[in-house]
N, C-alpha and C. Protein backbone atom coordinates (compact mmCIF):
# COMPACT_ATOMS: atom_id res chain seq x y z
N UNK A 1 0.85 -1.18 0.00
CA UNK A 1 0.00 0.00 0.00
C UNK A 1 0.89 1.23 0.00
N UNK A 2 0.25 2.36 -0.68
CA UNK A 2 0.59 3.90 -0.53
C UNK A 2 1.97 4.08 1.02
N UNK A 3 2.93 4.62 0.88
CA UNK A 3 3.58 5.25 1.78
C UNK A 3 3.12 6.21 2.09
N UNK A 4 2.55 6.90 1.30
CA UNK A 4 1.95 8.38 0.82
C UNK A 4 0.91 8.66 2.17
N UNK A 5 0.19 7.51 2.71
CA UNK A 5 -1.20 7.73 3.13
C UNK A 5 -0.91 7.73 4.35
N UNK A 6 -1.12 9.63 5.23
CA UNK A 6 -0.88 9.24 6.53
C UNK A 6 -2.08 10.09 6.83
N UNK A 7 -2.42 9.85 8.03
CA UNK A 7 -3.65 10.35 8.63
C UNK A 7 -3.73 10.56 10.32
N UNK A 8 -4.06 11.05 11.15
CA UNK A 8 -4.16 11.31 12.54
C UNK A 8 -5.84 11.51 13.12
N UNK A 9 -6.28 10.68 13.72
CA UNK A 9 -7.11 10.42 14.09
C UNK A 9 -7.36 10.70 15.75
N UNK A 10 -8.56 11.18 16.26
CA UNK A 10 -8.56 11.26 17.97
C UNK A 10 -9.85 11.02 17.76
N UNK A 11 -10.26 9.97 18.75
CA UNK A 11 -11.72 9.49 18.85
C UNK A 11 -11.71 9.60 20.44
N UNK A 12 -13.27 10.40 20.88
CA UNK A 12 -13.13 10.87 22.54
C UNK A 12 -14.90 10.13 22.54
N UNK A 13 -14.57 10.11 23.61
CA UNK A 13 -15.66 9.77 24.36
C UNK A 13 -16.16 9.28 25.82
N UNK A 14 -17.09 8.85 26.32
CA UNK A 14 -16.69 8.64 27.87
C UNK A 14 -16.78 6.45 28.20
N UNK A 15 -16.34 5.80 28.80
CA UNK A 15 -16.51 4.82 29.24
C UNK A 15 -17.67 4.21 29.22
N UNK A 16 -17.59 2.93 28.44
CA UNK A 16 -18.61 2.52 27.92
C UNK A 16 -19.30 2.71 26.40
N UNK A 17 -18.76 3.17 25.84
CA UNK A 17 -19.17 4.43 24.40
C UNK A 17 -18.86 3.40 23.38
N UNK A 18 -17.49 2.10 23.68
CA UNK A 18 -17.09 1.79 22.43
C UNK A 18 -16.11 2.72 21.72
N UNK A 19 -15.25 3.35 22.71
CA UNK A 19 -13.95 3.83 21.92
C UNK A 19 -12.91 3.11 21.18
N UNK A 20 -12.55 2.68 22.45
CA UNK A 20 -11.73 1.41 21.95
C UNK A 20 -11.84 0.34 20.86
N UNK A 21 -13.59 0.32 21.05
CA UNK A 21 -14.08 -0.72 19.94
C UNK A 21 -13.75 -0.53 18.56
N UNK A 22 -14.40 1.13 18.16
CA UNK A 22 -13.93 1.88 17.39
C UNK A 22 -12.42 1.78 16.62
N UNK A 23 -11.73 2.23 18.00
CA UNK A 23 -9.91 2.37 17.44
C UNK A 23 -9.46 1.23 16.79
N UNK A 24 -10.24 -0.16 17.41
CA UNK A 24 -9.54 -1.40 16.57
C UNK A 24 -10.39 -1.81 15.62
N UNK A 25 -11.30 -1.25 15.30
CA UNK A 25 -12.03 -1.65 13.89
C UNK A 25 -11.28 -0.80 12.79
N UNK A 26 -10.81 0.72 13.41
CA UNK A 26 -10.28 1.04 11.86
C UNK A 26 -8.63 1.29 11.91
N UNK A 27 -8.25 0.55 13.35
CA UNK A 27 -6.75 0.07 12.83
C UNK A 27 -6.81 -1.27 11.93
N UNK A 28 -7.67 -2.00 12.19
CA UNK A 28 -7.67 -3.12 11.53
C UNK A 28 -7.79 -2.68 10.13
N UNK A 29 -8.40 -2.11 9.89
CA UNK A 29 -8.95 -1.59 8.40
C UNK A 29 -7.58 -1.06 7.61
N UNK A 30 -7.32 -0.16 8.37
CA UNK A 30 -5.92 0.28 7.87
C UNK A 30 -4.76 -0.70 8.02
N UNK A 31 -4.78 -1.86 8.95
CA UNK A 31 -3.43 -3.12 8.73
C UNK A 31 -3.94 -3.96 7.74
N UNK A 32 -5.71 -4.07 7.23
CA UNK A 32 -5.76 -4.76 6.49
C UNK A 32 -5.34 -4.18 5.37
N UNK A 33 -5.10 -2.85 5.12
CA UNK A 33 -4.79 -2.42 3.36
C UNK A 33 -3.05 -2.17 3.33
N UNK A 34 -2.49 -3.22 4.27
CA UNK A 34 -1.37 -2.87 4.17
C UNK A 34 -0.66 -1.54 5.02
N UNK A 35 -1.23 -0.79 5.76
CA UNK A 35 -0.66 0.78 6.23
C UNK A 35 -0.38 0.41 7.80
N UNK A 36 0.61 0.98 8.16
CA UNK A 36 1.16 0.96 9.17
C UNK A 36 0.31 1.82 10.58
N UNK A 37 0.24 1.03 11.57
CA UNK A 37 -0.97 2.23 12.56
C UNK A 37 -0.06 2.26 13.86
N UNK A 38 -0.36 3.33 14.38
CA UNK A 38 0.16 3.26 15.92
C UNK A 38 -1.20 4.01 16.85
N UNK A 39 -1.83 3.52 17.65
CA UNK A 39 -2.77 3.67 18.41
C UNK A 39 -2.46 4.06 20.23
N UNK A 40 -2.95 4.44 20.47
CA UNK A 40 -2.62 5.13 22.23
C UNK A 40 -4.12 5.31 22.62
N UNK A 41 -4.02 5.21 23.64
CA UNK A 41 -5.59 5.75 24.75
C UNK A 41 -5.58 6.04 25.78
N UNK A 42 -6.20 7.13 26.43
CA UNK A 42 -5.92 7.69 28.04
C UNK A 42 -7.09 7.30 28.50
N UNK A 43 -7.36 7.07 29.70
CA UNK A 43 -8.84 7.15 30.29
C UNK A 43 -8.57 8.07 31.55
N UNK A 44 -9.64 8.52 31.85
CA UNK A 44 -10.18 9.56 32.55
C UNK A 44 -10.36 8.65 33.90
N UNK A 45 -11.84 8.83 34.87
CA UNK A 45 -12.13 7.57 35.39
C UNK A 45 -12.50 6.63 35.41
N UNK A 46 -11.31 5.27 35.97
CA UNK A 46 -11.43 4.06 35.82
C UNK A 46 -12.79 2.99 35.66
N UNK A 47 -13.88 4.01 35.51
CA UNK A 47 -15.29 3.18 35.28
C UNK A 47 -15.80 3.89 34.47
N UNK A 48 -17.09 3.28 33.83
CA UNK A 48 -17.98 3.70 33.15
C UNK A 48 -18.80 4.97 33.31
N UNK A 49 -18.26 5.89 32.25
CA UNK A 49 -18.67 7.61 32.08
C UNK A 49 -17.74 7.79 32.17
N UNK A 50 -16.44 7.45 32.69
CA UNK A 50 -14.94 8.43 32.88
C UNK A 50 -14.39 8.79 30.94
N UNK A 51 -14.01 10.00 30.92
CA UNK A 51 -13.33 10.56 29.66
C UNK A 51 -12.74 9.55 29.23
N UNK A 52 -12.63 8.79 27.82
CA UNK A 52 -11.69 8.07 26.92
C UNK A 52 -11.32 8.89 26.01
N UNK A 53 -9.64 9.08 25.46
CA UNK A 53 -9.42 9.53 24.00
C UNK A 53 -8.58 8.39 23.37
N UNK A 54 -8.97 7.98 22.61
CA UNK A 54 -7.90 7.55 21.75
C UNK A 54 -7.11 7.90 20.40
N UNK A 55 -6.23 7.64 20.67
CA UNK A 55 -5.24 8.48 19.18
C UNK A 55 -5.08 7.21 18.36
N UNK A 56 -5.12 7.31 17.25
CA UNK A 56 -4.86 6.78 15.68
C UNK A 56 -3.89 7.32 14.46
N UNK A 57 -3.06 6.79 14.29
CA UNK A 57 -2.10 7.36 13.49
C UNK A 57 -2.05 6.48 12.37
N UNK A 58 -2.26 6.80 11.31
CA UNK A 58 -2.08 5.90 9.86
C UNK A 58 -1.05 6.17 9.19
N UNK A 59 0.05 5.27 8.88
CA UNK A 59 0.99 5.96 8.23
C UNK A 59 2.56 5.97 8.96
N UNK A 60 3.28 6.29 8.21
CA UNK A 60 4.39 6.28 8.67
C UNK A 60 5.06 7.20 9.74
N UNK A 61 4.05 6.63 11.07
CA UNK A 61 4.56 7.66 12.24
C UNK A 61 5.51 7.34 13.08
N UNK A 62 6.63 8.03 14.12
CA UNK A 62 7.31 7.68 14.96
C UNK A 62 6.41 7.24 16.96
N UNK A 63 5.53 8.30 16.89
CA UNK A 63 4.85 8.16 18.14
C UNK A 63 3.75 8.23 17.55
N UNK A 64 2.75 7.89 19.04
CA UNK A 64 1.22 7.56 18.89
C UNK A 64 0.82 8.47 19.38
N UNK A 65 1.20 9.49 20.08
CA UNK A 65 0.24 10.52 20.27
C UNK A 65 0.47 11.56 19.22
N UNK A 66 -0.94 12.52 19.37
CA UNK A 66 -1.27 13.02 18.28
C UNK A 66 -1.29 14.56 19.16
N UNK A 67 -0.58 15.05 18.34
CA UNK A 67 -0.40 16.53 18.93
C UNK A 67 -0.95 17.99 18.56
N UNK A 68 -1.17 18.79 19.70
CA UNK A 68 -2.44 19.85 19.31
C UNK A 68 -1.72 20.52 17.84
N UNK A 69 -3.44 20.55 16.99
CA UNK A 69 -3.07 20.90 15.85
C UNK A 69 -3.06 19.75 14.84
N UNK A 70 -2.97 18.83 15.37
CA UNK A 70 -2.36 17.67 14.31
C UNK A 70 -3.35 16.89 13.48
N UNK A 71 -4.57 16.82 14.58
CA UNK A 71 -5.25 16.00 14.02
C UNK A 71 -6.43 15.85 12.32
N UNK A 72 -6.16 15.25 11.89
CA UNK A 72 -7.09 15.27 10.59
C UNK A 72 -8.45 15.19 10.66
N UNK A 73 -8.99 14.43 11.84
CA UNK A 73 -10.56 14.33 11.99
C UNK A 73 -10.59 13.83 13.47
N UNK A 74 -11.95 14.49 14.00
CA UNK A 74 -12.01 14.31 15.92
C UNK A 74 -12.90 13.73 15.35
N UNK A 75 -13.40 12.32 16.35
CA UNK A 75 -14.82 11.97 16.00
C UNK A 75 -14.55 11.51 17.34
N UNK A 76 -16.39 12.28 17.84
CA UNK A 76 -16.75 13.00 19.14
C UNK A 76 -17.99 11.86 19.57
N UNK A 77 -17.89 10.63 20.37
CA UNK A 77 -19.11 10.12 20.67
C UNK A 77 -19.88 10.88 21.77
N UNK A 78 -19.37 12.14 22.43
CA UNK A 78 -20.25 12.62 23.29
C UNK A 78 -20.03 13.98 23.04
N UNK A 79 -20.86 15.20 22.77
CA UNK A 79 -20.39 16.11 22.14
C UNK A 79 -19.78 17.05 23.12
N UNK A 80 -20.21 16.85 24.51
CA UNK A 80 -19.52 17.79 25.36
C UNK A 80 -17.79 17.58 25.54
N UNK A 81 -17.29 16.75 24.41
CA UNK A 81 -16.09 16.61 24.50
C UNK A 81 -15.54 17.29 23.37
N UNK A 82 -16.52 17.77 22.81
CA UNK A 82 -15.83 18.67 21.53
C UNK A 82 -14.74 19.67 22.10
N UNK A 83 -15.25 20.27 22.63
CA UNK A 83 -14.67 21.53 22.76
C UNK A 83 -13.51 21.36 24.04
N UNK A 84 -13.24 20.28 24.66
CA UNK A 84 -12.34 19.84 25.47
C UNK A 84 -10.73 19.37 24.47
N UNK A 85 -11.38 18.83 23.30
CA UNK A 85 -10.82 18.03 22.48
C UNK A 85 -10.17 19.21 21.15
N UNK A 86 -11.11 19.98 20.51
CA UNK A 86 -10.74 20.79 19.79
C UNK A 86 -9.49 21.26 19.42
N UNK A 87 -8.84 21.57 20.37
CA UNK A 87 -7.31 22.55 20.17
C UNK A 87 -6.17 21.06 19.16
N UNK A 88 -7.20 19.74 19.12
CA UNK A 88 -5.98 19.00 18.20
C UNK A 88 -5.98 18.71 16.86
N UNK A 89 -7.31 19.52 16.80
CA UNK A 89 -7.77 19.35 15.11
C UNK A 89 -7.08 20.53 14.54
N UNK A 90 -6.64 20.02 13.09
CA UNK A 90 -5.64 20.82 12.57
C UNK A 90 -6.14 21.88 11.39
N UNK A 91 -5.91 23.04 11.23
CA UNK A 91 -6.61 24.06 9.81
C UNK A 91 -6.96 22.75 9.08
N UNK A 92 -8.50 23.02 8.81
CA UNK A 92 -8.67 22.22 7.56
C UNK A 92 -9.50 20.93 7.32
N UNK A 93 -9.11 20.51 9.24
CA UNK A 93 -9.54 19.14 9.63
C UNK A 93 -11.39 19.38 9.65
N UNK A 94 -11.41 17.81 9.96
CA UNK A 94 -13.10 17.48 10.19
C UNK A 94 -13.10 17.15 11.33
N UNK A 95 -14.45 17.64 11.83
CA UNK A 95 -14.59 16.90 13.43
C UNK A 95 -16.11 16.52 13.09
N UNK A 96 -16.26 15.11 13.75
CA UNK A 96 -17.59 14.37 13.75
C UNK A 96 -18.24 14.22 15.24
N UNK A 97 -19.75 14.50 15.19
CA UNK A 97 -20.31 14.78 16.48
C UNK A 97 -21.13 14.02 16.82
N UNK A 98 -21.65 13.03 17.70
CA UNK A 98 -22.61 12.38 17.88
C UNK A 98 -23.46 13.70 19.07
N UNK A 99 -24.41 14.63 18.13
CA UNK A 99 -24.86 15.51 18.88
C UNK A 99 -26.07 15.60 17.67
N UNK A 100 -27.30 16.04 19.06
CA UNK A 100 -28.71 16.11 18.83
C UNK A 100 -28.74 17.62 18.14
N UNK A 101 -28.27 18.73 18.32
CA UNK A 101 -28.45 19.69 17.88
C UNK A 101 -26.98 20.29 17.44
N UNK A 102 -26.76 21.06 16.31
CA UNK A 102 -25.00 21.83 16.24
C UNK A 102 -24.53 22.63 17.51
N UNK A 103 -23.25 22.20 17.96
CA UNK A 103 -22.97 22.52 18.94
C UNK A 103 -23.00 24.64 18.52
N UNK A 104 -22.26 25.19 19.92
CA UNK A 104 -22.35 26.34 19.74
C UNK A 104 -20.88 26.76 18.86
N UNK A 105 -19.83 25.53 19.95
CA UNK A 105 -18.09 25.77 19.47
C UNK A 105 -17.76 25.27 18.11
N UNK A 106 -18.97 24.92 17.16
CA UNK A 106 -18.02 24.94 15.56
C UNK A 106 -18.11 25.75 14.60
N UNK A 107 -18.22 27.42 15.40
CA UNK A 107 -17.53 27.95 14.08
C UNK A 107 -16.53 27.81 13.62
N UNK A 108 -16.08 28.40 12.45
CA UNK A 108 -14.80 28.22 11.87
C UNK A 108 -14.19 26.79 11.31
N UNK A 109 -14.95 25.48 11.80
CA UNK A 109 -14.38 24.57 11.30
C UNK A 109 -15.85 23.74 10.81
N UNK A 110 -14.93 22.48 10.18
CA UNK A 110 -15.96 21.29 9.11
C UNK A 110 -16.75 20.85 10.48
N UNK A 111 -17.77 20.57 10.55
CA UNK A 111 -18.35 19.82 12.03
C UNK A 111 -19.90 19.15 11.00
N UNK A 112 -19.71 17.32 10.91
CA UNK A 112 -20.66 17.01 10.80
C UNK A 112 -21.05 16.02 11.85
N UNK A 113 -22.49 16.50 11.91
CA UNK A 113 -23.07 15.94 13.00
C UNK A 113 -23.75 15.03 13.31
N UNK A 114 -24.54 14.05 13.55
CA UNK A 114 -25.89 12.93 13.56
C UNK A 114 -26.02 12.63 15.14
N UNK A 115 -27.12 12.75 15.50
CA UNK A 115 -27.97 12.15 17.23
C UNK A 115 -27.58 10.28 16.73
N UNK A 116 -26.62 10.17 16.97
CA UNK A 116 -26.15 8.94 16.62
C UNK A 116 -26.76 7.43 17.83
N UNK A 117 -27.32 8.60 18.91
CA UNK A 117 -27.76 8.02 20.55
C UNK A 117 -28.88 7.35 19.81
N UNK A 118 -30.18 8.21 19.13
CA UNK A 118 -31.38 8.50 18.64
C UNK A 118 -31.47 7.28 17.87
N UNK A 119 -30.31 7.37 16.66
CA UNK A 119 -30.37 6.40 15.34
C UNK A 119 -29.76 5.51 16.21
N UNK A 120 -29.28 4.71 17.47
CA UNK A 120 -29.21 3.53 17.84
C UNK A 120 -30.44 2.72 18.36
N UNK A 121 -31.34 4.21 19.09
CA UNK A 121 -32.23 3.71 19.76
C UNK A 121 -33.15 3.31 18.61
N UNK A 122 -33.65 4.00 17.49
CA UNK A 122 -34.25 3.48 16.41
C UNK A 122 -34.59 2.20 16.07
N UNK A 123 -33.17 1.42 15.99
CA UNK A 123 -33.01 0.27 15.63
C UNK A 123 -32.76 -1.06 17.10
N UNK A 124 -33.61 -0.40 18.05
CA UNK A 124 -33.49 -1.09 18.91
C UNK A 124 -31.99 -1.65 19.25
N UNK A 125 -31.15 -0.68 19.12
CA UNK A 125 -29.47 -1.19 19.84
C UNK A 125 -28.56 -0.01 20.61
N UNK A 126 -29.69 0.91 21.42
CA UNK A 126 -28.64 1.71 22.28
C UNK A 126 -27.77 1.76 22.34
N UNK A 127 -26.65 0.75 22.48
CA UNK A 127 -25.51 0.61 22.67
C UNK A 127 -24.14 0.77 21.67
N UNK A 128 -24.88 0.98 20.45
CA UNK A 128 -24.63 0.75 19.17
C UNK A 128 -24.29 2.36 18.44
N UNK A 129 -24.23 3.15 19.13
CA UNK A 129 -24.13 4.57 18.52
C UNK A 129 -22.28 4.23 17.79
N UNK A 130 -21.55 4.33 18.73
CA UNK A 130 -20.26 3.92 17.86
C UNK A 130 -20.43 3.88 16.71
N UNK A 131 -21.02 2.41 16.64
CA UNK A 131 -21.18 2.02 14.85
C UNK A 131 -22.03 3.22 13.86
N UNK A 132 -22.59 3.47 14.72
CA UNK A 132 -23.80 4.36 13.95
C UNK A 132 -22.95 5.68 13.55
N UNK A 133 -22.16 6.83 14.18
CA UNK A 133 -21.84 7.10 13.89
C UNK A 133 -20.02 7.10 13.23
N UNK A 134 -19.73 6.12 13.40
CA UNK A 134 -18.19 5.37 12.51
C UNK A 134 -18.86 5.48 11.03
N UNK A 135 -20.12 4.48 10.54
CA UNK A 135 -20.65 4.79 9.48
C UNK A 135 -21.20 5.83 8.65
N UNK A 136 -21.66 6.43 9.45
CA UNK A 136 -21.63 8.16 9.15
C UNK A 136 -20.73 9.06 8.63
N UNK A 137 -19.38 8.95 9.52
CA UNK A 137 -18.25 9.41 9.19
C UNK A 137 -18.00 9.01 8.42
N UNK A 138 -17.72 7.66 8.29
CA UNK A 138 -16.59 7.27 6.57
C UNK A 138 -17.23 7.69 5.50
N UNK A 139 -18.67 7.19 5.63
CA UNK A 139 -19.93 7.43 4.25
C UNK A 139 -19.71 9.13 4.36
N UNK A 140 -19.72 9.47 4.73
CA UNK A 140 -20.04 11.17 4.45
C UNK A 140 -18.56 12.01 4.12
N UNK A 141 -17.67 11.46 4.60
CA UNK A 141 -16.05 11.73 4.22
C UNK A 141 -16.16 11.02 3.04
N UNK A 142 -15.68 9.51 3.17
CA UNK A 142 -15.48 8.92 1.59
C UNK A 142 -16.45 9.52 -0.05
N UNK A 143 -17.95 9.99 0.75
CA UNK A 143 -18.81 10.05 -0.58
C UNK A 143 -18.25 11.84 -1.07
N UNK A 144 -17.99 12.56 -0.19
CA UNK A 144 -17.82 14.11 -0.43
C UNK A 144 -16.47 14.20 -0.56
N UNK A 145 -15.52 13.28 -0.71
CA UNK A 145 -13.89 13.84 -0.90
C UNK A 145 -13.37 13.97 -0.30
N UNK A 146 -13.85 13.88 1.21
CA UNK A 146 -12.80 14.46 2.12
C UNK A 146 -11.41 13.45 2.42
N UNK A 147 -11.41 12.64 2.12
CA UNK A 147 -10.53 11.74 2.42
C UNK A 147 -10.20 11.19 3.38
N UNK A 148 -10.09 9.85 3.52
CA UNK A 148 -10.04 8.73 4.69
C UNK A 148 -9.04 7.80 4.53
N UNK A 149 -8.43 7.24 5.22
CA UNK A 149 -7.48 5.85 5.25
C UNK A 149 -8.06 4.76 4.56
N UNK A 150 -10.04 4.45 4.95
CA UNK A 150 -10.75 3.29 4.53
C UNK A 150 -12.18 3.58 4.14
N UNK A 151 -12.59 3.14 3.84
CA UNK A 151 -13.87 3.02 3.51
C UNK A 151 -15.08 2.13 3.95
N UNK A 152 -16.27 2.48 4.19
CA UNK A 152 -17.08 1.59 4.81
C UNK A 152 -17.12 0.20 4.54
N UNK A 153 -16.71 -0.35 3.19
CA UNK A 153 -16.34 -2.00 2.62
C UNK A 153 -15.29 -2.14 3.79
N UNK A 154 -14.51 -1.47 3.54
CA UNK A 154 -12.93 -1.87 4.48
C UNK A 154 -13.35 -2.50 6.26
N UNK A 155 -14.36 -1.50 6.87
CA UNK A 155 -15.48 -1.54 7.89
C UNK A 155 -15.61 -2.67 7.87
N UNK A 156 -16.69 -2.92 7.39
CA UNK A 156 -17.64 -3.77 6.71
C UNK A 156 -16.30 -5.51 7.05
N UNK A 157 -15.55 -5.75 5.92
CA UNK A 157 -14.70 -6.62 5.93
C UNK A 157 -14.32 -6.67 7.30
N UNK A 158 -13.75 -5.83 8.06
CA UNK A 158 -13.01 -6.34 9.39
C UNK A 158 -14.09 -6.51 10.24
N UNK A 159 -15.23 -6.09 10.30
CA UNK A 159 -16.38 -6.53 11.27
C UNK A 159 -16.61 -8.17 10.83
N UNK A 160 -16.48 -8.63 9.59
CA UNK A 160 -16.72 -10.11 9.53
C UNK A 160 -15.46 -10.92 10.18
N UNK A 161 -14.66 -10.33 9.55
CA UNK A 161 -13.79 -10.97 10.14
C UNK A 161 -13.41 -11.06 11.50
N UNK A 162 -13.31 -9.96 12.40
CA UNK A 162 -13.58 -9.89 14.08
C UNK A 162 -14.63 -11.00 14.59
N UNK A 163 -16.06 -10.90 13.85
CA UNK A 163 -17.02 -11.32 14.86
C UNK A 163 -17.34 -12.81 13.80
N UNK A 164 -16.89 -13.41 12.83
CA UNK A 164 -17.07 -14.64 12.19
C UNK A 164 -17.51 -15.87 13.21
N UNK A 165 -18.71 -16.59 13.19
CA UNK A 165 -19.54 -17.57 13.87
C UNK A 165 -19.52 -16.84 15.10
N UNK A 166 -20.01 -15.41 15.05
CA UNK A 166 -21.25 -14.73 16.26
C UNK A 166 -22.53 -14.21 15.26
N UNK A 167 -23.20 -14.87 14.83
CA UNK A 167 -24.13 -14.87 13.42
C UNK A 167 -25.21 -13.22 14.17
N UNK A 168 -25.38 -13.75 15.24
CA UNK A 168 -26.00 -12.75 15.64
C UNK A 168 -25.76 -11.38 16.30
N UNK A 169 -24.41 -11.35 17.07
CA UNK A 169 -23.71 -9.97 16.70
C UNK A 169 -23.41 -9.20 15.53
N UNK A 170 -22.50 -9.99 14.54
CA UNK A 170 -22.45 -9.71 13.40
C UNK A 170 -23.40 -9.03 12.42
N UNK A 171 -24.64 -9.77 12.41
CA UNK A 171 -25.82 -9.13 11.84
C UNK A 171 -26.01 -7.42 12.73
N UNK A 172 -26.35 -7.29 13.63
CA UNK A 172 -26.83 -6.46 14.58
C UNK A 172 -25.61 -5.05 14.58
N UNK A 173 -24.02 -5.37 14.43
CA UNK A 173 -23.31 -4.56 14.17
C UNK A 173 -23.05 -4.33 13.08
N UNK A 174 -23.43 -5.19 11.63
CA UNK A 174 -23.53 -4.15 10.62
C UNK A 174 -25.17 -3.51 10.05
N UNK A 175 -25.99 -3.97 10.96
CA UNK A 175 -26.94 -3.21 11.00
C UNK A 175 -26.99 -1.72 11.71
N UNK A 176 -26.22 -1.52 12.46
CA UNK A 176 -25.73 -0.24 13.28
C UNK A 176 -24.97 0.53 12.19
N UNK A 177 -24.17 -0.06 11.68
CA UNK A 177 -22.76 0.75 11.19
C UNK A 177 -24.03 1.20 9.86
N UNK A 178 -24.26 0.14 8.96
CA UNK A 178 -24.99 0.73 7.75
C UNK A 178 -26.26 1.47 7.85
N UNK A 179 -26.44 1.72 9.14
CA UNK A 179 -27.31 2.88 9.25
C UNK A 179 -26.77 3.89 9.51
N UNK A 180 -25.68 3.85 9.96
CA UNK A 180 -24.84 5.49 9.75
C UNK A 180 -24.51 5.44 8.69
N UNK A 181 -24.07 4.59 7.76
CA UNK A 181 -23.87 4.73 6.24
C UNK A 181 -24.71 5.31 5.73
N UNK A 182 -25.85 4.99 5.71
CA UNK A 182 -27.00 5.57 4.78
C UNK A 182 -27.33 6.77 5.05
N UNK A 183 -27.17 7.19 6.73
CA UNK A 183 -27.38 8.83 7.10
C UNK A 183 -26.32 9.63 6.31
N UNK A 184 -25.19 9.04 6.13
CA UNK A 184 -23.83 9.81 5.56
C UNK A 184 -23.83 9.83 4.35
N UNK A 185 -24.83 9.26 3.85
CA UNK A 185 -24.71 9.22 2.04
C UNK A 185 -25.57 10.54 1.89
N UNK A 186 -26.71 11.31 2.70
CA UNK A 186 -27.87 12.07 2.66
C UNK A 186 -27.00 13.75 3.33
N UNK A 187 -25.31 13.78 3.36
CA UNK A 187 -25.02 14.64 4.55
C UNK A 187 -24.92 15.74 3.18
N UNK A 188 -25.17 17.04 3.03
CA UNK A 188 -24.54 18.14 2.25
C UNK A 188 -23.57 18.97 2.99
N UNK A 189 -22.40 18.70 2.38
CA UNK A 189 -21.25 19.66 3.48
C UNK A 189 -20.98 20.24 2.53
C-alpha cells in the first residue's frame, strides 16, 4: 500500500461508548490495506462515564500521540467533548459529532453531525451509537472527498472478520454501522 497515506485520528468519548471498539475496527482496516498504525488511549475515570481519548495514526509515524493541531478528523461520541478536544484538530480538519443539535463551538471549522444516541435507539441497539456514527463518518467523508485511510467495505470486511460464527452480533453490528452509512450518504457539506 501507498507510503503516501498518513492520517491522525482522535476518537473521545466517555466509558462505555465503544472507543476502543472503534480504534480497533479502523486500525484493523488500515493493517488490512497494508498501512502501518500506531494507536494510544488515556482514560479519565477508571469506570464507566470516565473521559476516553484515543489516538490513531495511519501511516508512517514515529509516536502515537497526536499533537495539538495535528489532528485530521475528531470523532466525538459525546459532544460535550468537543470543545475539550478541539485545540488537536488541525486548519482544515473534520470533526464528527454524535450531537442532537449543532454545537455552539463549531464555528470556523468542518463539524458534521448525527444524534447517533437516537439512530441507535431506532433500531433497537442503544448501545450501538459507535457504529452508527463510525458509518456516518466514513460514508459522508469517503462520498464528499474528504478523504479517509478506509472506507465503509474496508469496515464492513473487518467486522466479519472480528465477529465470524457470532451470526447474531455480526448481523446487529452491521446493522448499526450501515445505518450510519445511509445517514452519511444524505449529509450536504
Amino acid at each position: 500500500m501507498s507510503d503516501s497515506v498518513k492520517q491522525q485520528v482522535l476518537i473521545s468519548g466517555v466509558g462505555g461508548q465503544g472507543i476502543l471498539f472503534v480504534t480497533r475496527l479502523l486500525a484493523e482496516a488500515a493493517i488490512y490495506k497494508g498501512l502501518p498504525v500506531l494507536t494510544s488511549e488515556t482514560h479519565g475515570m477508571a469506570q464507566r462515564g470516565g473521559t476516553v481519548v484515543s489516538h490513531l495514526k495511519i501511516g508512517g509515524y514515529s509516536s502515537p500521540l497526536i499533537r495539538p493541531s495535528g489532528a485530521d478528523v475528531l470523532f466525538i461520541l459525546r459532544v460535550e467533548n468537543l470543545t475539550n478536544h478541539l485545540f488537536y484538530l488541525k486548519p482544515g480538519g473534520i470533526a464528527v459529532a454524535n450531537a442532537s443539535s449543532q454545537p455552539e463551538s463549531s464555528d470556523g471549522i468542518t463539524l458534521l453531525t448525527m444524534d447517533a444516541d437516537a439512530a441507535a435507539k431506532e433500531i433497537h441497539q442503544p448501545r450501538s451509537s459507535n457504529l452508527v456514527l463510525a458509518g456516518f463518518a466514513l460514508s459522508a467523508m469517503h462520498l464528499k472527498g474528504l478523504g479517509t485511510f478506509c472506507s465503509p467495505d474496508d469496515i464492513r470486511a473487518v467486522l466479519h472478520q472480528k465477529l465470524a460464527g457470532r451470526d447474531k452480533l455480526l448481523k446487529s453490528s452491521l446493522s448499526a454501522f450501515n445505518l450510519g452509512v445511509m445517514r452519511g450518504e444524505k449529509v450536504n457539506i
